[in-house]
Protein backbone atom coordinates (compact mmCIF):
# COMPACT_ATOMS: atom_id res chain seq x y z
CA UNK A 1 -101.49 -59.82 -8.32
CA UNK A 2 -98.52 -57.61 -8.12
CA UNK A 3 -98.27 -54.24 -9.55
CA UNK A 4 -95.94 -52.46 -12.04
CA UNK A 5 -94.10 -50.48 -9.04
CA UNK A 6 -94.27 -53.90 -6.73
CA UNK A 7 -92.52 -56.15 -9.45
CA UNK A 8 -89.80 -53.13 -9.59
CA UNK A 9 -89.27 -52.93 -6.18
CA UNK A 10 -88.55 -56.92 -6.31
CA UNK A 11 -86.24 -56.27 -9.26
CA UNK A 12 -84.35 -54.03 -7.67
CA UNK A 13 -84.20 -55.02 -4.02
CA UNK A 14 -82.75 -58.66 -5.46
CA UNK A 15 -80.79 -57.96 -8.66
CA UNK A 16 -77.43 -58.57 -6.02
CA UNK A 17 -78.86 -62.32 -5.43
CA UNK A 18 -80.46 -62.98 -9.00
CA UNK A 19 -76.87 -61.60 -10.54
CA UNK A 20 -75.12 -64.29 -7.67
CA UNK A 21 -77.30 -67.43 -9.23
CA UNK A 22 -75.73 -66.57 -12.87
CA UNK A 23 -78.65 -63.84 -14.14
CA UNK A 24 -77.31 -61.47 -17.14
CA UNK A 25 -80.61 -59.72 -17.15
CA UNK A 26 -83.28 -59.11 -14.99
CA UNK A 27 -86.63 -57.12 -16.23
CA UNK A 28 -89.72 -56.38 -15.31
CA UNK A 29 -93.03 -57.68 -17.56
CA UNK A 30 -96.09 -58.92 -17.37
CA UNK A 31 -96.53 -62.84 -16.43
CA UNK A 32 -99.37 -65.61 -16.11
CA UNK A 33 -100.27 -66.04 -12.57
CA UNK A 34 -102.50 -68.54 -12.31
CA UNK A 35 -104.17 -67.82 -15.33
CA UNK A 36 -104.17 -64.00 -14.47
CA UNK A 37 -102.39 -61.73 -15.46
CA UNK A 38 -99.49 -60.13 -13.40
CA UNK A 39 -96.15 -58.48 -12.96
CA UNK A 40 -93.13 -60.48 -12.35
CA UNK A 41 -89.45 -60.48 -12.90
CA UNK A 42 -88.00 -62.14 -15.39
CA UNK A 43 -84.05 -63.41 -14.93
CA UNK A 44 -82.40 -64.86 -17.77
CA UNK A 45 -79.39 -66.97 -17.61
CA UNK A 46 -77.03 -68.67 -19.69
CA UNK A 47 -77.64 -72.31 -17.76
CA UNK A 48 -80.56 -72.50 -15.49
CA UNK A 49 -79.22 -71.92 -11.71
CA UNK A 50 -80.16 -75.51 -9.69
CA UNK A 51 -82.11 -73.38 -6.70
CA UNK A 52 -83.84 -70.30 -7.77
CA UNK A 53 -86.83 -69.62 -5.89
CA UNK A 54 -90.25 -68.94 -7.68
CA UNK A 55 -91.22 -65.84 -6.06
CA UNK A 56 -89.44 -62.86 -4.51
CA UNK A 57 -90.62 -61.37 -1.50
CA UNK A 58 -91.24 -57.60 -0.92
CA UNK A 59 -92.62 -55.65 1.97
CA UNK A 60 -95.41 -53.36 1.15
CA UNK A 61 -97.69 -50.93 3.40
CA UNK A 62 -95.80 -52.99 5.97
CA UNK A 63 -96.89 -56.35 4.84
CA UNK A 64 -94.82 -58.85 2.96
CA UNK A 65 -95.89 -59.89 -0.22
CA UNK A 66 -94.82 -62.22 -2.95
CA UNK A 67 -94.14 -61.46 -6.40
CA UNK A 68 -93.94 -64.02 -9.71
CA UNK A 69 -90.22 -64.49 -10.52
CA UNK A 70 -89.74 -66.74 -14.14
CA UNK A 71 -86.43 -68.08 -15.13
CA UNK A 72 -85.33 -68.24 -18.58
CA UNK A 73 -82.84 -69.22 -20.80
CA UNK A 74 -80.91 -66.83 -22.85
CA UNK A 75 -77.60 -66.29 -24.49
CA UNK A 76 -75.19 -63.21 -23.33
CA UNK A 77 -76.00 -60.98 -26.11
CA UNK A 78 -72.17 -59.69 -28.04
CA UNK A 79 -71.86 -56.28 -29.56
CA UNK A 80 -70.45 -57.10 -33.17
């Protein structure tokens, strides 16, 4: 189980590599975890990147720990 603040941490301590695999957005929500629920980041992408891992890993009270990351097809949103 990650929390809010962990799943930010994650977001923003790997937007550099998420944004290098072809991710337009990256956000923070809540995700299944097995069957519980969790946060995770969520990266969307125009094409799904061949190698993106499932988790991202964080350290926390000096400990590393692992939180959900989902990948998921989107569009580049245009301003009209």
């Amino acid at each position: 189980m990650a929390t809010l603040k962990e799943a930010n941490q994650a977001r923003e301590e790997h937007s550099d590599y998420l944004q290098k695999l072809g991710a337009h957005a990256i956000v923070v929500e809540k995700v299944p975890d097995d069957g519980k629920a969790t946060f995770g980041v969520i990266a969307y992408y125009e094409s799904l990147p061949s190698e993106a891992p499932e988790t991202l890993e964080i350290e926390r009270n000096g400990k590393a720990k692992k939180i959900p990351l989902r990948a998921e097809l989107s569009s580049v949103a245009e301003l009209e």
